[in-house]
N, C-alpha and C. Protein backbone atom coordinates (compact mmCIF):
# COMPACT_ATOMS: atom_id res chain seq x y z
N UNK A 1 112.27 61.93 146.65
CA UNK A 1 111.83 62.71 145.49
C UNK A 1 112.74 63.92 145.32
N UNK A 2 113.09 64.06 144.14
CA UNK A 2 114.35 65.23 143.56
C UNK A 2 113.25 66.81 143.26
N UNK A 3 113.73 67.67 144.03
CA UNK A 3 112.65 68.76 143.89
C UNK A 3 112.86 69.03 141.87
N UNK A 4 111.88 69.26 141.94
CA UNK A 4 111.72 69.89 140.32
C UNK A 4 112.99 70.76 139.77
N UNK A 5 113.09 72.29 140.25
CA UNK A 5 113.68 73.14 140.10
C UNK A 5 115.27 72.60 140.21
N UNK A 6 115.83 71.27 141.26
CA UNK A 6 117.00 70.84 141.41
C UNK A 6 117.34 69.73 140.21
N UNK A 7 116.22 68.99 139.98
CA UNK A 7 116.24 68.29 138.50
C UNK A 7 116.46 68.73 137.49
N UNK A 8 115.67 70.35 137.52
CA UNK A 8 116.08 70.90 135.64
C UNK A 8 117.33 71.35 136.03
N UNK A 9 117.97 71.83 136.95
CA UNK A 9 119.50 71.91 136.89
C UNK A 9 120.40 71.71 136.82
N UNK A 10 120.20 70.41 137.53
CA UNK A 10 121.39 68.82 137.29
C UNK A 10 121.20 68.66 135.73
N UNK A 11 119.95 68.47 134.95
CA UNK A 11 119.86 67.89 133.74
C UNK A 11 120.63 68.16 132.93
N UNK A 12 121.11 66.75 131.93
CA UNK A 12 122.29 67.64 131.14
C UNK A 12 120.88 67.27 129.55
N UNK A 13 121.48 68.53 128.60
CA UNK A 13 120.20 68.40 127.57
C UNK A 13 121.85 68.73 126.56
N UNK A 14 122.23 68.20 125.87
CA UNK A 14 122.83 67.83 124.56
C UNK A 14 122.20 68.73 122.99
N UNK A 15 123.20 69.85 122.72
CA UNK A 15 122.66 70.48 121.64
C UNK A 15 123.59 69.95 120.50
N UNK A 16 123.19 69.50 119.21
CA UNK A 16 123.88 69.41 118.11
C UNK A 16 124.96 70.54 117.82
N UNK A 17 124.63 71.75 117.87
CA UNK A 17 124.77 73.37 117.76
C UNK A 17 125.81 73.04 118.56
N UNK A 18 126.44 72.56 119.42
CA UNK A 18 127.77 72.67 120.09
C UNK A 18 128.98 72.36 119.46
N UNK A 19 128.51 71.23 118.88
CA UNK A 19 129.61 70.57 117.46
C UNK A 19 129.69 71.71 116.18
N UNK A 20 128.78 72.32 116.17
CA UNK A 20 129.28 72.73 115.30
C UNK A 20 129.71 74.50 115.54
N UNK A 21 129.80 74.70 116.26
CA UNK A 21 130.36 75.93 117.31
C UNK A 21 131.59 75.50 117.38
N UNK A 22 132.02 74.68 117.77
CA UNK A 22 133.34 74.19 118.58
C UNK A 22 134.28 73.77 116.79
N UNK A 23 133.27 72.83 116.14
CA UNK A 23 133.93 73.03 114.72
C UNK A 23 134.97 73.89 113.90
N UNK A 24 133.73 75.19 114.05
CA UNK A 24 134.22 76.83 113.59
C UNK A 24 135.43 76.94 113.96
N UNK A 25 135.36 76.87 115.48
CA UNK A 25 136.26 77.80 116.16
C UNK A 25 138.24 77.14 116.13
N UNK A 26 137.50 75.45 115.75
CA UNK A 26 138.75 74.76 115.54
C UNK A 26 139.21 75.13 114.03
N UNK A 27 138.53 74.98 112.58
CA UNK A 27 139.19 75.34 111.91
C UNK A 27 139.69 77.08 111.74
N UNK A 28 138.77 78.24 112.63
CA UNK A 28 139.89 79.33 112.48
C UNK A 28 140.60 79.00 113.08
N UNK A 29 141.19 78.36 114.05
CA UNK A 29 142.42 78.57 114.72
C UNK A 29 143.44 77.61 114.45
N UNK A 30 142.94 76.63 112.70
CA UNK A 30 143.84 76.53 111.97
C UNK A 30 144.25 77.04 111.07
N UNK A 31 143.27 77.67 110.16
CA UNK A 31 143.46 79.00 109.35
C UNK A 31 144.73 79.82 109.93
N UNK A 32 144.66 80.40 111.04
CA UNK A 32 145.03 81.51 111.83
C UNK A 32 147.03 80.51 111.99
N UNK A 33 146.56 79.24 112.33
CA UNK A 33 148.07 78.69 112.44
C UNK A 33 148.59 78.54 111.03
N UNK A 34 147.42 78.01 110.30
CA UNK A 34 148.60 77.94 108.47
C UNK A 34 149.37 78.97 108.23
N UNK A 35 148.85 80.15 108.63
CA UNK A 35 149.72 81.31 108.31
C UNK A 35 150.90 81.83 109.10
N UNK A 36 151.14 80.72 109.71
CA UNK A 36 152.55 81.37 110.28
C UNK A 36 152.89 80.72 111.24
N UNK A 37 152.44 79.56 111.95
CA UNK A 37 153.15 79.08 113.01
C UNK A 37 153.29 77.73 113.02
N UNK A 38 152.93 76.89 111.48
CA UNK A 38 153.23 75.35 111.60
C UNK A 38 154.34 74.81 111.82
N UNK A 39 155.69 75.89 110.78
CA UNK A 39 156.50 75.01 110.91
C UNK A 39 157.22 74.96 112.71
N UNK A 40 156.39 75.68 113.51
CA UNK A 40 157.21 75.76 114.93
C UNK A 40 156.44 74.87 115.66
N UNK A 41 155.27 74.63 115.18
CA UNK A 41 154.48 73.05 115.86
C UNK A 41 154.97 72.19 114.97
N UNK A 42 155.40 71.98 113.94
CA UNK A 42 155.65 70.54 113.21
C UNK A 42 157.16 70.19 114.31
N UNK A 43 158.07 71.40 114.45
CA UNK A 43 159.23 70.98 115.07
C UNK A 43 158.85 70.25 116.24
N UNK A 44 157.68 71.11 117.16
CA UNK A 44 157.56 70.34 118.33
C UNK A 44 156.94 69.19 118.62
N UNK A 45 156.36 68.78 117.87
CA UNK A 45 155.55 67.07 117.30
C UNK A 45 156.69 66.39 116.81
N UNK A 46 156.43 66.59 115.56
CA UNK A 46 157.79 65.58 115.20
C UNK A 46 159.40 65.08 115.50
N UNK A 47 159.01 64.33 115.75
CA UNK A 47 160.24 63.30 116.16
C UNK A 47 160.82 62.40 115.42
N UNK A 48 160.64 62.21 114.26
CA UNK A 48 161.13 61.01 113.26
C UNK A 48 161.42 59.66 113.60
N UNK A 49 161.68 58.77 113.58
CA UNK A 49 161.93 57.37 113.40
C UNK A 49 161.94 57.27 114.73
N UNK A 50 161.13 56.68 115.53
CA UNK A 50 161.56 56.62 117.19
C UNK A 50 160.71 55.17 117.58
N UNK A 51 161.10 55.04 118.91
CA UNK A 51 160.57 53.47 119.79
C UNK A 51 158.93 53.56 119.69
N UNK A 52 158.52 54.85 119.29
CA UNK A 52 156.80 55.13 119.05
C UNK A 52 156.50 55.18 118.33
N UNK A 53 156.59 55.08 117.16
CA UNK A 53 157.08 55.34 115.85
C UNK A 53 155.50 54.39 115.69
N UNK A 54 156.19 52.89 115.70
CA UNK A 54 155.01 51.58 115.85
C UNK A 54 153.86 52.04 116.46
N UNK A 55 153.54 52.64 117.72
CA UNK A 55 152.74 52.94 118.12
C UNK A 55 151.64 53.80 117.46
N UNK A 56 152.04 54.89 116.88
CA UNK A 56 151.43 55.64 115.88
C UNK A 56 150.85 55.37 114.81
N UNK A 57 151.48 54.62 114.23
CA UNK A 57 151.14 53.84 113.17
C UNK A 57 150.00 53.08 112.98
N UNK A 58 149.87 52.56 114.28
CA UNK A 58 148.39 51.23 114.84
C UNK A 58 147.73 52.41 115.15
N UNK A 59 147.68 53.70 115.74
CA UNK A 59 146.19 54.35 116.08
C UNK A 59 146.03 55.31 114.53
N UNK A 60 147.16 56.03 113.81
CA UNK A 60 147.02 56.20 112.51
C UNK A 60 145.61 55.27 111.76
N UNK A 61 146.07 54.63 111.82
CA UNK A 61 144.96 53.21 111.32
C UNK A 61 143.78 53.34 111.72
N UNK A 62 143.11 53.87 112.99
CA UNK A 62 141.65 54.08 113.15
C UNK A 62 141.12 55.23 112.92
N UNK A 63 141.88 55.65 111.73
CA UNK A 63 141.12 56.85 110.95
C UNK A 63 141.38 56.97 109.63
N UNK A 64 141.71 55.66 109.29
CA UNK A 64 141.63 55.20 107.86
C UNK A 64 140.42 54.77 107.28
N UNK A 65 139.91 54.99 105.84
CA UNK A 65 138.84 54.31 105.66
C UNK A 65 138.24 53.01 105.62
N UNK A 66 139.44 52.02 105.63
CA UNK A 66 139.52 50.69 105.65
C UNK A 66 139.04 50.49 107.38
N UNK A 67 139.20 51.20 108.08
CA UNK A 67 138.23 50.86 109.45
C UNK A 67 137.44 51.63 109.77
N UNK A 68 137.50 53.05 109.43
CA UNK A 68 136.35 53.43 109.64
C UNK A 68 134.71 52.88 108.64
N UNK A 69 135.04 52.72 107.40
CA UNK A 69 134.27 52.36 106.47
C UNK A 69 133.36 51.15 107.25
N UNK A 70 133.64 50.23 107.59
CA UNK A 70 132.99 49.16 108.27
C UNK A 70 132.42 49.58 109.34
N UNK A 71 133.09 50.91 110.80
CA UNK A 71 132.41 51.12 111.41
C UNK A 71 130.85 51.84 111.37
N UNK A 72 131.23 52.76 110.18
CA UNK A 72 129.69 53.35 109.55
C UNK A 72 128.69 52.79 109.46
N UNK A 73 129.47 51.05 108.96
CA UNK A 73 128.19 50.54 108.40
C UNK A 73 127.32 49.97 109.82
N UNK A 74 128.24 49.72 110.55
CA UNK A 74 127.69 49.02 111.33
C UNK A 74 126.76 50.03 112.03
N UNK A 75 127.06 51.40 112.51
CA UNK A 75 126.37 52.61 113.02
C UNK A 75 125.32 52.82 112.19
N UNK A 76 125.02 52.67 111.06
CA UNK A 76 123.84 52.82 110.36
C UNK A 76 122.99 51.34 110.23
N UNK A 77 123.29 50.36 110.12
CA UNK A 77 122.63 49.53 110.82
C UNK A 77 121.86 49.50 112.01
N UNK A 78 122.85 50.43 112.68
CA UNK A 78 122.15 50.01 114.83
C UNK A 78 121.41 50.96 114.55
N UNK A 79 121.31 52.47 113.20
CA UNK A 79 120.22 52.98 114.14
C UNK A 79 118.85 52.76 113.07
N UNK A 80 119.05 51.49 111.73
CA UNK A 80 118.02 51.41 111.43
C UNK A 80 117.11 50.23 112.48
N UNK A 81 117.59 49.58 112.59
CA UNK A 81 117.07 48.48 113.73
C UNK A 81 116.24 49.41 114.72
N UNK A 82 116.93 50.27 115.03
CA UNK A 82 116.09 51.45 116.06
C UNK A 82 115.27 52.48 115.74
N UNK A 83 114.92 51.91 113.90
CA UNK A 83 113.73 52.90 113.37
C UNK A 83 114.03 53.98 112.81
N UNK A 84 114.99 54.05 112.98
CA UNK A 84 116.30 55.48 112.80
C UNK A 84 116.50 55.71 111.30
N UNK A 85 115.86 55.44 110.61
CA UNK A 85 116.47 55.68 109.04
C UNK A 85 116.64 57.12 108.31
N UNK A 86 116.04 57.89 108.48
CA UNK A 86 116.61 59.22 108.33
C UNK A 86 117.92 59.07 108.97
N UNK A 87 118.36 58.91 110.16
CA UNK A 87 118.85 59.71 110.78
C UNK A 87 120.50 58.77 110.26
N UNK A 88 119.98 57.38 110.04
CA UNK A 88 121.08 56.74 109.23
C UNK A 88 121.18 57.52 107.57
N UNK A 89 120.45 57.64 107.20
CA UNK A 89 120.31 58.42 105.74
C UNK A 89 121.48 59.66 106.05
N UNK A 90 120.85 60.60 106.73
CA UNK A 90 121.71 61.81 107.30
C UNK A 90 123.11 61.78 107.74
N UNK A 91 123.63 60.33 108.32
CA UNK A 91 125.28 60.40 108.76
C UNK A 91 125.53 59.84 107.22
N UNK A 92 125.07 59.03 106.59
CA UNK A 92 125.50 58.85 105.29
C UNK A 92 126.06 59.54 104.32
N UNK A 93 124.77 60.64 104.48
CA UNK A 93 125.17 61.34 103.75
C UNK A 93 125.85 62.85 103.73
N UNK A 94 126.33 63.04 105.26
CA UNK A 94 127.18 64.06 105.53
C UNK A 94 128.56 63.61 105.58
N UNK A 95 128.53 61.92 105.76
CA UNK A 95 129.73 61.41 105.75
C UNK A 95 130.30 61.57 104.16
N UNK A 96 129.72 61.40 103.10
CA UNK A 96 130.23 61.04 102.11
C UNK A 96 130.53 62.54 101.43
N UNK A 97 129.98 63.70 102.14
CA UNK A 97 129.72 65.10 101.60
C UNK A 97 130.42 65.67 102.32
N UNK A 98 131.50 64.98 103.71
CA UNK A 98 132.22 65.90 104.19
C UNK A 98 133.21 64.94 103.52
N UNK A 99 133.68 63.49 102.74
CA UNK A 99 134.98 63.26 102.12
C UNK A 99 135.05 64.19 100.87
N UNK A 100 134.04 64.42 100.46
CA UNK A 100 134.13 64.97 99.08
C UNK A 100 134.76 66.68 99.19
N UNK A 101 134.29 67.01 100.44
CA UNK A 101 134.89 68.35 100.88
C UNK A 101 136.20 68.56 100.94
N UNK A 102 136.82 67.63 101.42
CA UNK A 102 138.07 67.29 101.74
C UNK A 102 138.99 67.04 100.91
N UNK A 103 138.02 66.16 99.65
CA UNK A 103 138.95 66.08 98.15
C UNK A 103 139.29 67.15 97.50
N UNK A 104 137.98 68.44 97.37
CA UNK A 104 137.68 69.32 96.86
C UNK A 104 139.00 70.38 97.65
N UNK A 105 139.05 70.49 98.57
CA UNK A 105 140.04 71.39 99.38
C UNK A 105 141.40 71.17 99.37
N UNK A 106 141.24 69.90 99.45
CA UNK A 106 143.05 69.25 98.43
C UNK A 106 143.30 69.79 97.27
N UNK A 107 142.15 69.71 96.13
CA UNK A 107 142.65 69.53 94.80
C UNK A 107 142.77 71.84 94.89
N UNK A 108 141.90 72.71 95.41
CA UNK A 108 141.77 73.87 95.30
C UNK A 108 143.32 74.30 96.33
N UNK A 109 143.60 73.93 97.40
CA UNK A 109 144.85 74.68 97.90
C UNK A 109 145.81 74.14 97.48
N UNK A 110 145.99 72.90 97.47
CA UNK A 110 147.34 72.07 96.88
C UNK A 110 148.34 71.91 97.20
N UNK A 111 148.14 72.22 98.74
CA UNK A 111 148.94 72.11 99.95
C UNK A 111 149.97 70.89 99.76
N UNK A 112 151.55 71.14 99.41
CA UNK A 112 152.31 70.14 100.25
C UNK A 112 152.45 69.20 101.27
N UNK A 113 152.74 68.07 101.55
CA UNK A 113 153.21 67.73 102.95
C UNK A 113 154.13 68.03 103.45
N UNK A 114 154.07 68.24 104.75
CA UNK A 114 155.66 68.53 105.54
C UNK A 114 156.95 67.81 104.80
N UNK A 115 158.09 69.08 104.59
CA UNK A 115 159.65 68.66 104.06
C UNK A 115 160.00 67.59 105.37
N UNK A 116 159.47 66.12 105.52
CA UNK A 116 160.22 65.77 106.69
C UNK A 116 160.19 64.22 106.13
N UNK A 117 160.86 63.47 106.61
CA UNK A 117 160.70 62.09 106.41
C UNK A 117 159.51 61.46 106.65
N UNK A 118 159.04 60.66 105.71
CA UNK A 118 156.86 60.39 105.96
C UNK A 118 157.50 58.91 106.43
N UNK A 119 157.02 58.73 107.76
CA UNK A 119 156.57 57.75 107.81
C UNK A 119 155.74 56.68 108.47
N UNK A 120 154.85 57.21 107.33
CA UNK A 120 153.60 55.93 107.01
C UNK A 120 153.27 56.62 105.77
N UNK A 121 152.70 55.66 104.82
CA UNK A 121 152.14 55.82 103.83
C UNK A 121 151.35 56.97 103.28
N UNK A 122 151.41 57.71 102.46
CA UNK A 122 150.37 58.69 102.29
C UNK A 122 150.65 59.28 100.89
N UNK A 123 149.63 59.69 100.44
CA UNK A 123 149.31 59.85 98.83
C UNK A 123 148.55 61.31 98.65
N UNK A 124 149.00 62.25 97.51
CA UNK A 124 148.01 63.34 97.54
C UNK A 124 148.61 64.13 98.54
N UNK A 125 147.45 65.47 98.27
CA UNK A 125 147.66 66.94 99.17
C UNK A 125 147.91 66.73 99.88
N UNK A 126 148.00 67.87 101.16
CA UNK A 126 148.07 67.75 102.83
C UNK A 126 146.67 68.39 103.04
N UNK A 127 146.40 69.29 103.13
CA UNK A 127 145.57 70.10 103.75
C UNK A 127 144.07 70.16 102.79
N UNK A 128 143.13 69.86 103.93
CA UNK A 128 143.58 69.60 105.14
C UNK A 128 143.50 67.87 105.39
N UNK A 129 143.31 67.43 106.53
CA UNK A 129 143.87 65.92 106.40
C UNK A 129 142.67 65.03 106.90
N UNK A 130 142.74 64.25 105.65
CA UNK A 130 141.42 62.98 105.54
C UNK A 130 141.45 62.28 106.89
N UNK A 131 142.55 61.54 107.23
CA UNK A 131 142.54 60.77 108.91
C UNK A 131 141.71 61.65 109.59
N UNK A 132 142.04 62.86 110.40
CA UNK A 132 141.37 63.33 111.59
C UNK A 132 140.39 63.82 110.73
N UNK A 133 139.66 64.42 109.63
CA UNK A 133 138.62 64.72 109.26
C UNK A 133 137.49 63.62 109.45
N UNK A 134 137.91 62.41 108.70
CA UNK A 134 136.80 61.44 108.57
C UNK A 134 136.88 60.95 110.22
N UNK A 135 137.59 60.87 110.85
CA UNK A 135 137.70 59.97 112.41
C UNK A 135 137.04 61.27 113.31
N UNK A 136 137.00 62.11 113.27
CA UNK A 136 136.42 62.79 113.84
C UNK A 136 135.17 62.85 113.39
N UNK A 137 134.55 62.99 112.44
CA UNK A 137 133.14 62.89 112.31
C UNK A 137 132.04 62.00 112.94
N UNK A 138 132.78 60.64 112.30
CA UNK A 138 132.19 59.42 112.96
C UNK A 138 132.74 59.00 114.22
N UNK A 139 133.33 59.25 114.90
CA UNK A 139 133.58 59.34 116.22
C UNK A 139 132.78 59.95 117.18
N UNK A 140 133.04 61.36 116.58
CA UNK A 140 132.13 62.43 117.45
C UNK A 140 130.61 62.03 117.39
N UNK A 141 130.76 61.54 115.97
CA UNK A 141 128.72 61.32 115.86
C UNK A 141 127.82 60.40 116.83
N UNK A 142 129.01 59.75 116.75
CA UNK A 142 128.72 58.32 118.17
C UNK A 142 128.49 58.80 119.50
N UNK A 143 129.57 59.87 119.43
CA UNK A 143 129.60 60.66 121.07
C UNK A 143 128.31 61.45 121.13
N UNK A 144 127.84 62.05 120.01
CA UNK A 144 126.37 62.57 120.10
C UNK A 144 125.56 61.94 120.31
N UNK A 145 125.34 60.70 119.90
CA UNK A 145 124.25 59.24 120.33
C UNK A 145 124.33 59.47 121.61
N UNK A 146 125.78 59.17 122.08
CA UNK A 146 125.91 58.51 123.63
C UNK A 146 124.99 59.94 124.37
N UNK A 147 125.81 61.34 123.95
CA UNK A 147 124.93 62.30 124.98
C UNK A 147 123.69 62.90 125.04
N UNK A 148 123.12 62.42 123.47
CA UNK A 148 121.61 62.32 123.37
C UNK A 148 120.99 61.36 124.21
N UNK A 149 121.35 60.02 124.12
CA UNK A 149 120.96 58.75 124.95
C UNK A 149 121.17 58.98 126.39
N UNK A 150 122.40 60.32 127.29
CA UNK A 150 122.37 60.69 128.23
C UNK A 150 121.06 61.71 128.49
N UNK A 151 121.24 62.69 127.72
CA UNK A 151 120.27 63.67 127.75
C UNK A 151 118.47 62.95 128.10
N UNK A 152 118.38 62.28 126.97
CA UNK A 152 116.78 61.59 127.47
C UNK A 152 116.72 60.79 129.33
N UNK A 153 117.77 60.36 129.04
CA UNK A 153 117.59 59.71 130.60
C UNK A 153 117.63 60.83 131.53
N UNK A 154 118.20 62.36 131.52
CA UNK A 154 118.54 63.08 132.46
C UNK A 154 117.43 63.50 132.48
N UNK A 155 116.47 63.52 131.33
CA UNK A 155 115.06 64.25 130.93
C UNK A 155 114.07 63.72 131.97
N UNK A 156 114.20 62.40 132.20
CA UNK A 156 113.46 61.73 132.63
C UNK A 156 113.99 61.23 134.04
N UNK A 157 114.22 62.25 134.83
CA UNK A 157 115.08 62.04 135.67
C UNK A 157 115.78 60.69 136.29
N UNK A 158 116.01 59.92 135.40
CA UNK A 158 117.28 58.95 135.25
C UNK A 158 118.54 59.16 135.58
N UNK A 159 119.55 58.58 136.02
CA UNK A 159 121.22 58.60 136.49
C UNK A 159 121.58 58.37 135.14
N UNK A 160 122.29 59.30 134.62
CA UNK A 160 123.14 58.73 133.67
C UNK A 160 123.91 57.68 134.10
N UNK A 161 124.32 56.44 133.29
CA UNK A 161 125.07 55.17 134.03
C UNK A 161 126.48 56.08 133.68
N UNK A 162 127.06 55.25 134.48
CA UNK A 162 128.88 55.82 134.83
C UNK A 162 129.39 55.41 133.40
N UNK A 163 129.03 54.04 132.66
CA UNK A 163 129.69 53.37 131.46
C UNK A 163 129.87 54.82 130.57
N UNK A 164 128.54 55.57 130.43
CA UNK A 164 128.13 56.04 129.07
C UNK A 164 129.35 57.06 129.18
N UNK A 165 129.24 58.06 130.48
CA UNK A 165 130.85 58.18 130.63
C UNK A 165 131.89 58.37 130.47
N UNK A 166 132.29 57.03 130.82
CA UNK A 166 133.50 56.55 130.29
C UNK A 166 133.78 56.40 129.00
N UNK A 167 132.91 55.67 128.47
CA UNK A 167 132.64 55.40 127.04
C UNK A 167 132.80 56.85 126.25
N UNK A 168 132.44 57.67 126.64
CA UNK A 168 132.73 58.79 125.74
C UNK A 168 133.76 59.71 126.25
N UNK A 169 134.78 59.61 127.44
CA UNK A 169 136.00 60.29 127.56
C UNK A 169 136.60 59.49 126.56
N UNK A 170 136.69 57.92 126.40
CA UNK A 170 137.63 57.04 125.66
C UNK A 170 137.39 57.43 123.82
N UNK A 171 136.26 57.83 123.53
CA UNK A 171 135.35 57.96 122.33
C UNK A 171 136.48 59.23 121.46
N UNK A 172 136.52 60.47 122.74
CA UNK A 172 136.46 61.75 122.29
C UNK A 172 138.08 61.72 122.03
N UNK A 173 139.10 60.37 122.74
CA UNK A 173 140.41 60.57 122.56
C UNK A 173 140.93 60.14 121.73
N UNK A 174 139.61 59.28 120.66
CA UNK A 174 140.46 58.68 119.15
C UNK A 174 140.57 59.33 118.28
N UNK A 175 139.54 60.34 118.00
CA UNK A 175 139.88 61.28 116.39
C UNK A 175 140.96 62.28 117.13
N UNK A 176 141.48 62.98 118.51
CA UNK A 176 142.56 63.36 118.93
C UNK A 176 143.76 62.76 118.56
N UNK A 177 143.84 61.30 118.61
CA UNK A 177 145.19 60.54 119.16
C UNK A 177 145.61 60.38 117.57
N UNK A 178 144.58 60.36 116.35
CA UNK A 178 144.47 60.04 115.22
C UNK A 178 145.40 61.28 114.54
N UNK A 179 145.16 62.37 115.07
CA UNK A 179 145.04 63.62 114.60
C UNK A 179 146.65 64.14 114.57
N UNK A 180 147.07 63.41 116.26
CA UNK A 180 148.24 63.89 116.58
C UNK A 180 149.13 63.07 115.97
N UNK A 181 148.64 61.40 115.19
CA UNK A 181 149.20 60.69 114.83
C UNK A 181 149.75 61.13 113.53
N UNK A 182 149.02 62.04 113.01
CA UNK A 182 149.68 62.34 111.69
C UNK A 182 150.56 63.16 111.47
N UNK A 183 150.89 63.86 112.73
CA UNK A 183 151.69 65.18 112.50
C UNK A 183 152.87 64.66 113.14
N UNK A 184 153.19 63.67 114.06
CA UNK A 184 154.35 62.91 114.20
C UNK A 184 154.47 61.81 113.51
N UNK A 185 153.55 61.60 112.82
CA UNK A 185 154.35 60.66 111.83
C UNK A 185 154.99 61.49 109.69
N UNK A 186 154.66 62.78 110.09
CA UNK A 186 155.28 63.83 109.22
C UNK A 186 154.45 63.76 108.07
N UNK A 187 152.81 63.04 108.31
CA UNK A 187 151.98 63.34 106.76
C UNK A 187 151.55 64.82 106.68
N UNK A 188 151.24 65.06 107.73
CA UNK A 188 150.04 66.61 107.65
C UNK A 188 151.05 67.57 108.46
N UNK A 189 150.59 68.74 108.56
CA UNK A 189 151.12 69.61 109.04
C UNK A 189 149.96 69.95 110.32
N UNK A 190 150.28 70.99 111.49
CA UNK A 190 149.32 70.54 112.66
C UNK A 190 148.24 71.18 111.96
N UNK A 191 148.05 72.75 111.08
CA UNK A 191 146.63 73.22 110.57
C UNK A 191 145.80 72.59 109.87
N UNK A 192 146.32 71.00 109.00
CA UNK A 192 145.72 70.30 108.20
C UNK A 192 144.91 69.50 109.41
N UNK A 193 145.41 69.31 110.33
CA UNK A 193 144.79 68.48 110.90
C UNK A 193 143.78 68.84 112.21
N UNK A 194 144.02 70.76 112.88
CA UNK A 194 142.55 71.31 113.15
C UNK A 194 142.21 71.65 112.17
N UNK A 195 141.91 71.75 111.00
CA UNK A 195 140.61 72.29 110.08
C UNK A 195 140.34 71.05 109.79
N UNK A 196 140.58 69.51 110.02
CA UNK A 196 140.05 68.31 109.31
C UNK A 196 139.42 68.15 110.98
N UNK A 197 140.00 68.64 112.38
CA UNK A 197 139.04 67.92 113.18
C UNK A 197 137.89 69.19 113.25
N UNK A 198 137.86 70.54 112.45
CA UNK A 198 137.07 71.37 112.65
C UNK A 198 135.55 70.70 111.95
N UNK A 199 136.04 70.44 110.37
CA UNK A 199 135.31 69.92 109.45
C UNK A 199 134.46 68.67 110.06
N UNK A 200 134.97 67.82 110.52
CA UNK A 200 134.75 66.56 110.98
C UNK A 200 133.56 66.84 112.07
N UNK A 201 133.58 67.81 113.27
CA UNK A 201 133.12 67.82 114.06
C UNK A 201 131.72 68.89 113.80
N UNK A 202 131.69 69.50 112.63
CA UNK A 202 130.90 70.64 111.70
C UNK A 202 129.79 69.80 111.44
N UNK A 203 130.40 68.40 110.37
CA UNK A 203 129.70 67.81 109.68
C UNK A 203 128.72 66.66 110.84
N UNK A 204 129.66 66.46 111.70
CA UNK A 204 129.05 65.55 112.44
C UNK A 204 127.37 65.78 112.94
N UNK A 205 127.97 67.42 113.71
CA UNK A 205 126.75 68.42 114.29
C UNK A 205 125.45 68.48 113.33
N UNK A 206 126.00 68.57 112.06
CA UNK A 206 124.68 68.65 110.54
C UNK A 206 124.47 67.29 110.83
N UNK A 207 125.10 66.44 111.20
CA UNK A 207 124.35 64.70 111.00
C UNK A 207 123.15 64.13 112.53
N UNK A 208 123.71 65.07 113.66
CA UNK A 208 123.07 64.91 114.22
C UNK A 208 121.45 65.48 115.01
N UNK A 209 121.72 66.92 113.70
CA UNK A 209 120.17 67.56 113.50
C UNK A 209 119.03 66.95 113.74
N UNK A 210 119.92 65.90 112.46
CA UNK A 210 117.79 64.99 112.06
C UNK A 210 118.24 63.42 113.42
N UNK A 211 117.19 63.85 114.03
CA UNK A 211 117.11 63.14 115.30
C UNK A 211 116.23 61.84 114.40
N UNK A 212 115.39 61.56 113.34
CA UNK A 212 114.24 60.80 113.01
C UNK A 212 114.24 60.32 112.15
């Protein structure tokens, strides 16, 4: 038997309020870089046409809407099956209210893309940037499932399993890898892409309020 007082301490309890703390603090400290230090991170990212080039390109892609779009659906599916319909209602509709944010912030700054050779495809503003905005939302939102779904088991003094884990070191490195994908492949500049994982991870935190 686990003494009481050693149980509530081990316990891990999962606040929404963290995402969106950590949000903030990512888009000032892209704010704070637009003004003066991109073009000395775009130099140190970008690399132009290289043997990775391909590589980028394929994780670019899991923060497109053409894959994320399907993953939503399927996430709002699993959590009506689980009774969850608010709470599917709620990623719905922070999802579709943080793209519209994103349009809205394009069309008001009118941000350029980096003077550099683009390559991969890309259309419209830079800033800040749809890939790591939308891949971070629904990414992270998942990672909130997983540490809510940790949190109840820790509640109940349960082992978190090792999978859940893993599963969410691997979770937390795609709207990253997405993020970095755009700034070596010369669409975004690096501030477009912390204020899109600030936004992303803001909106997520508002989606994961309504628990019901």
């Amino acid at each position: 038997m686990i003494p009481r007082d050693n149980q509530e301490r081990n316990s891990f309890h999962f606040r929404p309020g963290w995402f969106l703390t950590v949000g903030l603090w990512l888009v000032l400290l892209g704010v704070f870089i637009y003004k003066g230090y991109d073009s000395d991170l775009l130099r140190m990212i970008y690399a132009g046409e290289s043997p990775m080039a391909p590589v980028w390109r394929l994780i670019t892609m899991l923060g497109s809407s053409y894959f994320l779009g399907p993953l939503v659906a399927v996430i709002c599916i699993s959590l009506l099956m689980k009774g969850r319909g608010n709470s599917a209602l709620a990623f719905v509709a922070t999802w579709a209210t943080c793209a519209l944010t994103v349009e809205w912030l394009k069309f008001l700054i009118s941000r350029e893309r980096p003077p550099v050779a683009l390559l991969v495809f890309a259309v419209g503003k830079s800033f800040p940037s749809g890939h790591a905005t939308q891949s971070m939302i629904v990414y992270s939102y998942v990672l909130g499932l997983i540490f809510m779904a940790c949190s109840q088991s820790s509640s109940s003094g349960s082992a978190v399993p090792k999978w859940r884990t893993i599963l969410s070191s691997l979770i937390i490195l795609l709207p990253l890898l997405v993020g970095i994908s755009r700034v070596w492949l010369g669409a975004h500049w690096p501030s477009d892409v912390l204020v899109g994982w600030g936004l992303g991870l803001m909106f997520s935190g508002i989606a994961l309020s309504i628990r019901y």
